[in-house]
ModelCIF file with pLDDT and N, C-alpha, C, O atoms, coordinates in Angstrom:
data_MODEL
#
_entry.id   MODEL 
#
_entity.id                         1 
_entity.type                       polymer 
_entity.pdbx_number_of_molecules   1 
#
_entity_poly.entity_id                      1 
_entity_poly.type                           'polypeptide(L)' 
_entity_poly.nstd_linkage                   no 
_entity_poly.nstd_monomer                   no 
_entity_poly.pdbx_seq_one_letter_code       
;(UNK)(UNK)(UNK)(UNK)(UNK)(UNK)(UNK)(UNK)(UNK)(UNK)(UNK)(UNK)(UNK)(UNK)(UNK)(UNK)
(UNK)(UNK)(UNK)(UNK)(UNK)(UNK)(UNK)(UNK)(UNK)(UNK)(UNK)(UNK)(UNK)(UNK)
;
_entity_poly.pdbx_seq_one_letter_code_can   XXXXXXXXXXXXXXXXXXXXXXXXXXXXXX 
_entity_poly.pdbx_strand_id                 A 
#
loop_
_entity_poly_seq.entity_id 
_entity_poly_seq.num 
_entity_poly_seq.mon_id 
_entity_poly_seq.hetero 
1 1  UNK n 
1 2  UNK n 
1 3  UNK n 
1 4  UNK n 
1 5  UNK n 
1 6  UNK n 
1 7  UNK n 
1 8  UNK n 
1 9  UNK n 
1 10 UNK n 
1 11 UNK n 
1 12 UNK n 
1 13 UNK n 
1 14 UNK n 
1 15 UNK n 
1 16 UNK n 
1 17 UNK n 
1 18 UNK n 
1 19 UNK n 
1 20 UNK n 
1 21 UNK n 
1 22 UNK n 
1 23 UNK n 
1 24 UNK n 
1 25 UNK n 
1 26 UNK n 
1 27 UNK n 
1 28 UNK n 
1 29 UNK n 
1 30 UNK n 
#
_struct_asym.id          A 
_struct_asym.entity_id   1 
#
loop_
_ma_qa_metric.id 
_ma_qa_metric.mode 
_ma_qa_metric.name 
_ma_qa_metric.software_group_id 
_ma_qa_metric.type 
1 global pLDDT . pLDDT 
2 local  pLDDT . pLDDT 
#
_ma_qa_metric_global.metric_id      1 
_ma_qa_metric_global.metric_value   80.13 
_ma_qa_metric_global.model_id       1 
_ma_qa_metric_global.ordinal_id     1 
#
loop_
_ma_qa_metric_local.label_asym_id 
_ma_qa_metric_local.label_comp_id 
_ma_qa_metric_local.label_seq_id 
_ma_qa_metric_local.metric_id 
_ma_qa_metric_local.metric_value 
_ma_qa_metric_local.model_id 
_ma_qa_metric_local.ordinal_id 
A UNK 1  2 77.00 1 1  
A UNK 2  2 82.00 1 2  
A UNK 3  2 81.00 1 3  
A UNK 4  2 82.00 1 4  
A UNK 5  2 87.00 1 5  
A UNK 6  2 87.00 1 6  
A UNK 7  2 85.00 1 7  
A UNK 8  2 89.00 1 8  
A UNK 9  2 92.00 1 9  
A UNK 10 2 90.00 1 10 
A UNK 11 2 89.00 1 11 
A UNK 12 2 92.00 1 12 
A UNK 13 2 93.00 1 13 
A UNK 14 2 91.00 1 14 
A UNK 15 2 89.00 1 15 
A UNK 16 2 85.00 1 16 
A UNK 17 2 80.00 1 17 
A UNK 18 2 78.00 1 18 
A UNK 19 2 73.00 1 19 
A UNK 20 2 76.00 1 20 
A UNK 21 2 75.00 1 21 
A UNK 22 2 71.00 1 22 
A UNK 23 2 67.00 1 23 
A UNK 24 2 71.00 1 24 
A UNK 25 2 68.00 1 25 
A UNK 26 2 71.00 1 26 
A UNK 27 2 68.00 1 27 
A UNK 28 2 71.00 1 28 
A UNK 29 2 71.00 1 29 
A UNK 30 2 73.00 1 30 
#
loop_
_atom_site.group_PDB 
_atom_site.id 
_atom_site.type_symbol 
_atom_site.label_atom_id 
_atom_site.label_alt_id 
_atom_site.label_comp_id 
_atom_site.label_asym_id 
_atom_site.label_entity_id 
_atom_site.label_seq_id 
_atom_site.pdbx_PDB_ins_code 
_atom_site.Cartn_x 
_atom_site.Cartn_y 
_atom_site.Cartn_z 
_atom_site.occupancy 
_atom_site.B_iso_or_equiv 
_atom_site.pdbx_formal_charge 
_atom_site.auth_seq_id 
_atom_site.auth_comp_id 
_atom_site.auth_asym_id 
_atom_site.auth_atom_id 
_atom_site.pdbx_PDB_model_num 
ATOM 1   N N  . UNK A 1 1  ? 4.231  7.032  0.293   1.00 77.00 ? 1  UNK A N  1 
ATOM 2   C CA . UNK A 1 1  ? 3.566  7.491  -0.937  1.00 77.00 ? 1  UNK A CA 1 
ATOM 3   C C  . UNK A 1 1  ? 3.517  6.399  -1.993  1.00 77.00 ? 1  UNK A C  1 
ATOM 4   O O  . UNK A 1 1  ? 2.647  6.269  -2.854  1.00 77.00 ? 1  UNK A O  1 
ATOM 5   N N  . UNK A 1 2  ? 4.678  5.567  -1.779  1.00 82.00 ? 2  UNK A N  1 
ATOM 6   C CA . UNK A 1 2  ? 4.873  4.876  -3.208  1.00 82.00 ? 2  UNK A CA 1 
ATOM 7   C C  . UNK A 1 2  ? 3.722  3.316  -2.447  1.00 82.00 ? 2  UNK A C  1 
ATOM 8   O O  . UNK A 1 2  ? 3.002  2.584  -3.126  1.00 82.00 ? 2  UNK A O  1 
ATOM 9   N N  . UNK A 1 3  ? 3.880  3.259  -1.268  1.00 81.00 ? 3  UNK A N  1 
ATOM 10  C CA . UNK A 1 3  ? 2.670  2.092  -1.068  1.00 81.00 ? 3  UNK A CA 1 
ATOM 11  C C  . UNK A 1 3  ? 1.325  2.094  -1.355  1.00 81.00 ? 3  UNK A C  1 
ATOM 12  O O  . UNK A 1 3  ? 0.587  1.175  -1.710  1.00 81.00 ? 3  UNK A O  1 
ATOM 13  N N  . UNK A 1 4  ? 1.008  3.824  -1.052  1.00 82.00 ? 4  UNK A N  1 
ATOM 14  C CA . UNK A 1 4  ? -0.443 4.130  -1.325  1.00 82.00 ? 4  UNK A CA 1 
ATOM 15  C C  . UNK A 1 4  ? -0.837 4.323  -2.755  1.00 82.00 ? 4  UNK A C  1 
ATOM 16  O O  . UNK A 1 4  ? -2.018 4.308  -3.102  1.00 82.00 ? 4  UNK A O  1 
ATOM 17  N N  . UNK A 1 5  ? 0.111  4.497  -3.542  1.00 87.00 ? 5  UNK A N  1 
ATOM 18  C CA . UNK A 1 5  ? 0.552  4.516  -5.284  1.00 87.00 ? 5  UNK A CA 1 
ATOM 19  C C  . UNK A 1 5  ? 0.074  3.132  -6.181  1.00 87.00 ? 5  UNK A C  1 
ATOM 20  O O  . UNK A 1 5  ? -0.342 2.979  -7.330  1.00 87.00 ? 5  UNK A O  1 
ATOM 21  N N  . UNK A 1 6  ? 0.326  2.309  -5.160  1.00 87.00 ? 6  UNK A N  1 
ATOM 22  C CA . UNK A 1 6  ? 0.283  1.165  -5.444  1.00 87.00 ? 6  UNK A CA 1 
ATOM 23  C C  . UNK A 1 6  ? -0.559 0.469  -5.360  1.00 87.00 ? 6  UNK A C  1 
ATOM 24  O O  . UNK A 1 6  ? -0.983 -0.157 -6.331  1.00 87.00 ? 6  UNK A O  1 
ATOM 25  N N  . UNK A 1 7  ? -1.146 0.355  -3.930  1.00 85.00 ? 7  UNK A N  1 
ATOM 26  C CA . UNK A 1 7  ? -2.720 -0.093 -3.642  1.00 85.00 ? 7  UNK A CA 1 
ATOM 27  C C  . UNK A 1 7  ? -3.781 1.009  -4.260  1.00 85.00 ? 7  UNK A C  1 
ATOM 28  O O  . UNK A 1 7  ? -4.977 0.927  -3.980  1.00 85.00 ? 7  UNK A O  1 
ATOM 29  N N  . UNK A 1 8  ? -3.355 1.864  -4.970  1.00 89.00 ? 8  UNK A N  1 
ATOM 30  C CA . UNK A 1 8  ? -4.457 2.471  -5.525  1.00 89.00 ? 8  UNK A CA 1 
ATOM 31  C C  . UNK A 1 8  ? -4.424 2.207  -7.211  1.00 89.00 ? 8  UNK A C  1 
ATOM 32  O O  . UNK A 1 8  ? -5.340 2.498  -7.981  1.00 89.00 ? 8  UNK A O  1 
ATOM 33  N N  . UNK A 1 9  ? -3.617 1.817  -7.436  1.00 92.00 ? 9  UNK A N  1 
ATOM 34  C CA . UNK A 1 9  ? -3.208 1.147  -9.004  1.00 92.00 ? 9  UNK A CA 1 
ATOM 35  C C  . UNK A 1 9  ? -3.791 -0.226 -9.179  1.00 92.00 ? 9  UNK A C  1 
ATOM 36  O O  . UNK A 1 9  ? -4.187 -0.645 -10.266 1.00 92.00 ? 9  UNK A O  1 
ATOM 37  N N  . UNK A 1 10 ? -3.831 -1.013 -7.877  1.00 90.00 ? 10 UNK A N  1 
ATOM 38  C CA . UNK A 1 10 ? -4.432 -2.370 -7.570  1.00 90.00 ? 10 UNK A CA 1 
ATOM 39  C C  . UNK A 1 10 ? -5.628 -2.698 -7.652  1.00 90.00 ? 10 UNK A C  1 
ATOM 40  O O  . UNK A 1 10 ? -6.241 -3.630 -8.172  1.00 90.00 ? 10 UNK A O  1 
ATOM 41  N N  . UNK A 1 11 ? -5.931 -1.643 -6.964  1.00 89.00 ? 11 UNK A N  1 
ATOM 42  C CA . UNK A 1 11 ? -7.258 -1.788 -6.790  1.00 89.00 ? 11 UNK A CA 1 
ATOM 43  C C  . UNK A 1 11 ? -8.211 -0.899 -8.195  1.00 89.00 ? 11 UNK A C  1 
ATOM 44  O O  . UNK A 1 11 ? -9.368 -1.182 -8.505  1.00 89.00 ? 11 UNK A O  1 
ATOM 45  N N  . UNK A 1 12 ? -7.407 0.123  -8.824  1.00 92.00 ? 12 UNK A N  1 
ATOM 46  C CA . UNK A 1 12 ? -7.773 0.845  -10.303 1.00 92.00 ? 12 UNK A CA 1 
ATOM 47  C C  . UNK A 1 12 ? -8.170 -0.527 -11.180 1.00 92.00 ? 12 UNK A C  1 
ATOM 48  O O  . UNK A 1 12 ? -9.314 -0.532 -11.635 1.00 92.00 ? 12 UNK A O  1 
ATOM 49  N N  . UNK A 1 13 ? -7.349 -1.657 -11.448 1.00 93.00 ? 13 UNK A N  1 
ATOM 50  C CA . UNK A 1 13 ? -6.829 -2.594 -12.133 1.00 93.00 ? 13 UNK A CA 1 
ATOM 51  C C  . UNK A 1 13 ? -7.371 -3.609 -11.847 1.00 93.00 ? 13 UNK A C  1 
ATOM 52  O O  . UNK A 1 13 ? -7.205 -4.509 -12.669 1.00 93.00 ? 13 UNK A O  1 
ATOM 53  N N  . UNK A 1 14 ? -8.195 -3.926 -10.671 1.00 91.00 ? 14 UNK A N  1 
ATOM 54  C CA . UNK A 1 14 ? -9.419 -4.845 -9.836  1.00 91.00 ? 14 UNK A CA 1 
ATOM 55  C C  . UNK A 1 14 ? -8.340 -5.952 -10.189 1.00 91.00 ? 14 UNK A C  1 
ATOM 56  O O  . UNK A 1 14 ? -8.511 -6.733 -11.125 1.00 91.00 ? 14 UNK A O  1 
ATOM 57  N N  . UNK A 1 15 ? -6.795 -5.972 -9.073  1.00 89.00 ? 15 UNK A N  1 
ATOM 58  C CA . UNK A 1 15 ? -6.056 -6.988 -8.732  1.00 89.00 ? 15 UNK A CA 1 
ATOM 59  C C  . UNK A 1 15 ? -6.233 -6.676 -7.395  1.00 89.00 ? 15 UNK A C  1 
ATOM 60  O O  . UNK A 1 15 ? -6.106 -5.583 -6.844  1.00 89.00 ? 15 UNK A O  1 
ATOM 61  N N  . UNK A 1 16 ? -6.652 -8.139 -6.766  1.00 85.00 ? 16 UNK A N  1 
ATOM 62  C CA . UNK A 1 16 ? -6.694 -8.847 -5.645  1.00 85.00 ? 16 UNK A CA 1 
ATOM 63  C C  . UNK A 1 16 ? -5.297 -8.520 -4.819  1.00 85.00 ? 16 UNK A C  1 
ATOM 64  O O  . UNK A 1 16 ? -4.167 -8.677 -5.281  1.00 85.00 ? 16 UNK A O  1 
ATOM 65  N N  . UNK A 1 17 ? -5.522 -8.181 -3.899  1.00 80.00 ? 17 UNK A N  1 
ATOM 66  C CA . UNK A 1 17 ? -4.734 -7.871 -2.985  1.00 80.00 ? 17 UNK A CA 1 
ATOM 67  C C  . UNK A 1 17 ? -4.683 -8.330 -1.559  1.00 80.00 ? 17 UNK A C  1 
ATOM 68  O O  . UNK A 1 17 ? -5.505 -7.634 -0.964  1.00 80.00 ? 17 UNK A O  1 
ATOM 69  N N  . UNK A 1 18 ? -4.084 -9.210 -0.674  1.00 78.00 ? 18 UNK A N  1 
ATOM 70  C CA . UNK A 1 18 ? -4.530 -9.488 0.275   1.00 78.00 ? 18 UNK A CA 1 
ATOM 71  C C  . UNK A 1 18 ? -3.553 -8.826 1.496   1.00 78.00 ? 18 UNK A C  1 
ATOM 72  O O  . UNK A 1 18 ? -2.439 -9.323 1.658   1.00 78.00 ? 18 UNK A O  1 
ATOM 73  N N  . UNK A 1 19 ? -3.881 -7.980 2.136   1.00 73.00 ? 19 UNK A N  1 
ATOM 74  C CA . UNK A 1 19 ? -3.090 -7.421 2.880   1.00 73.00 ? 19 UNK A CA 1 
ATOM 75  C C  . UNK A 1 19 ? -3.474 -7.873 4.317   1.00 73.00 ? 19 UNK A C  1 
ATOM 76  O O  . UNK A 1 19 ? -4.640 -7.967 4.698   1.00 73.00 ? 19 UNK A O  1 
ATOM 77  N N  . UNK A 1 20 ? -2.135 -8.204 5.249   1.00 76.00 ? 20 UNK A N  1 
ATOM 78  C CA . UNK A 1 20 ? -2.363 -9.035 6.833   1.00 76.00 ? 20 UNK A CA 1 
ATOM 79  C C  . UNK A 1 20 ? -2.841 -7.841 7.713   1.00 76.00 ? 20 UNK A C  1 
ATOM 80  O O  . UNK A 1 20 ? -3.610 -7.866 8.674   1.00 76.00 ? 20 UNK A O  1 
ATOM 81  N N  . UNK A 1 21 ? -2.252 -6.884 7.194   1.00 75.00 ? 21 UNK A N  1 
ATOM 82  C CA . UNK A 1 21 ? -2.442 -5.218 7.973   1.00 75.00 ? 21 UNK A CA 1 
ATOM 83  C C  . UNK A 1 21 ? -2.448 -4.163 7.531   1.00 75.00 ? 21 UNK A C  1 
ATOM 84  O O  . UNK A 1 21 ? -3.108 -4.226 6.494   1.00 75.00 ? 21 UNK A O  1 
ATOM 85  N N  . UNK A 1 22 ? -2.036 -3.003 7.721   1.00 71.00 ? 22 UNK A N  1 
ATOM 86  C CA . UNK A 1 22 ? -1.599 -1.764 7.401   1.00 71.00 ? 22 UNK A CA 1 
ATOM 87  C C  . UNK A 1 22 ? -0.159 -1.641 7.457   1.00 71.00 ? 22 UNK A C  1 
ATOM 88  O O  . UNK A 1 22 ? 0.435  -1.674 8.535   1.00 71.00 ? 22 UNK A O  1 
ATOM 89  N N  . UNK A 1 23 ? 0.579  -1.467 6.070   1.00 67.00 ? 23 UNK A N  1 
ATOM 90  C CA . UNK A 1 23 ? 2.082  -0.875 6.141   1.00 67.00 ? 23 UNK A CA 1 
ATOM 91  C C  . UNK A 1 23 ? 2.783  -0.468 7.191   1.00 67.00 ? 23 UNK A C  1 
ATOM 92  O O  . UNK A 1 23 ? 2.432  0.515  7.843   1.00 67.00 ? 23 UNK A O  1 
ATOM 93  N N  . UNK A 1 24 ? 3.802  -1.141 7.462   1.00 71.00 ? 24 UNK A N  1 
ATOM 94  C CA . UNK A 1 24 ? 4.571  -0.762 8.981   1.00 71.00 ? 24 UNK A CA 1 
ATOM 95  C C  . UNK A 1 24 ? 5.618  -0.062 8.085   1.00 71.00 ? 24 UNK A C  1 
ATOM 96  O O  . UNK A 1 24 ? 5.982  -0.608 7.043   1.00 71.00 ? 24 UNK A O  1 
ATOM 97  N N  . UNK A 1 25 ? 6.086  1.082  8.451   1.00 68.00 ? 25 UNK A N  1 
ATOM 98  C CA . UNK A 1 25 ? 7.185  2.287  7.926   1.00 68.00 ? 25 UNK A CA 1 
ATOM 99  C C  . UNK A 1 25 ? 7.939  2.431  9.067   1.00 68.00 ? 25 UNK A C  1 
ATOM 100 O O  . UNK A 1 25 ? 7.666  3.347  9.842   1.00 68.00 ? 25 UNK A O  1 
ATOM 101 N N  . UNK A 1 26 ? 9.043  1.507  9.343   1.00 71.00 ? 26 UNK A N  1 
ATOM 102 C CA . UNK A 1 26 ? 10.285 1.673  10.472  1.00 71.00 ? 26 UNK A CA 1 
ATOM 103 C C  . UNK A 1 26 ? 10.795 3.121  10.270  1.00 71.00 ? 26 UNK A C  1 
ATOM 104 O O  . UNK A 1 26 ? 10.819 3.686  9.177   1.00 71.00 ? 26 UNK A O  1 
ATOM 105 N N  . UNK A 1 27 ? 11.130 3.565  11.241  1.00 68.00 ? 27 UNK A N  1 
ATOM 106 C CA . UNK A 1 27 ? 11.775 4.691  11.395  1.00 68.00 ? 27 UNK A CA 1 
ATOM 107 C C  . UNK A 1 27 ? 11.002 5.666  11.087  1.00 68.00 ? 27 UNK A C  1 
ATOM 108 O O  . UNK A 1 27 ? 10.121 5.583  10.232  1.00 68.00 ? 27 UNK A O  1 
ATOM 109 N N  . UNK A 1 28 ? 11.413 7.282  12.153  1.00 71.00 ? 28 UNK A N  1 
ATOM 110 C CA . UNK A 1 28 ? 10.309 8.460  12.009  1.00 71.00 ? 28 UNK A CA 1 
ATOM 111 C C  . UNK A 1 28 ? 10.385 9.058  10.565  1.00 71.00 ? 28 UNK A C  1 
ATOM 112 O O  . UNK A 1 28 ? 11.416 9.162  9.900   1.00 71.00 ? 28 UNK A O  1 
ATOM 113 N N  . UNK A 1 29 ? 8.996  9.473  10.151  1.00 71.00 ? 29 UNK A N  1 
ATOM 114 C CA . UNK A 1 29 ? 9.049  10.455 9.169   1.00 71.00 ? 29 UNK A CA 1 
ATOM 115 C C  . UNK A 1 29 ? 9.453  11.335 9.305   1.00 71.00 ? 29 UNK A C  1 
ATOM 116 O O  . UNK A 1 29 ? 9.472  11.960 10.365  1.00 71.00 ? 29 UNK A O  1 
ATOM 117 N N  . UNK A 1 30 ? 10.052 11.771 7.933   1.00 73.00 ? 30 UNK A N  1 
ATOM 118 C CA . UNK A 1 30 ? 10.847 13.658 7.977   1.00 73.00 ? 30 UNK A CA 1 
ATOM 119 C C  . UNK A 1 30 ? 10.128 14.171 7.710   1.00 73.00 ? 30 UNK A C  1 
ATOM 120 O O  . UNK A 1 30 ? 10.242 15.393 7.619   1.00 73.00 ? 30 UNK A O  1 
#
């Protein structure tokens, strides 16, 4: 939640962001 919080604040704010991939989240969700 708090990554997608973030790239959506980034991109609100038209800061450049360069991402290699999509967020890797080790371990299962609860």
């Amino acid at each position: 939640l708090t990554t997608s919080r973030f790239i959506e604040l980034a991109q609100k704010f038209n800061i450049n962001l360069t991402m290699v991939g999509a967020p890797i989240i080790i371990g299962n969700p609860d």
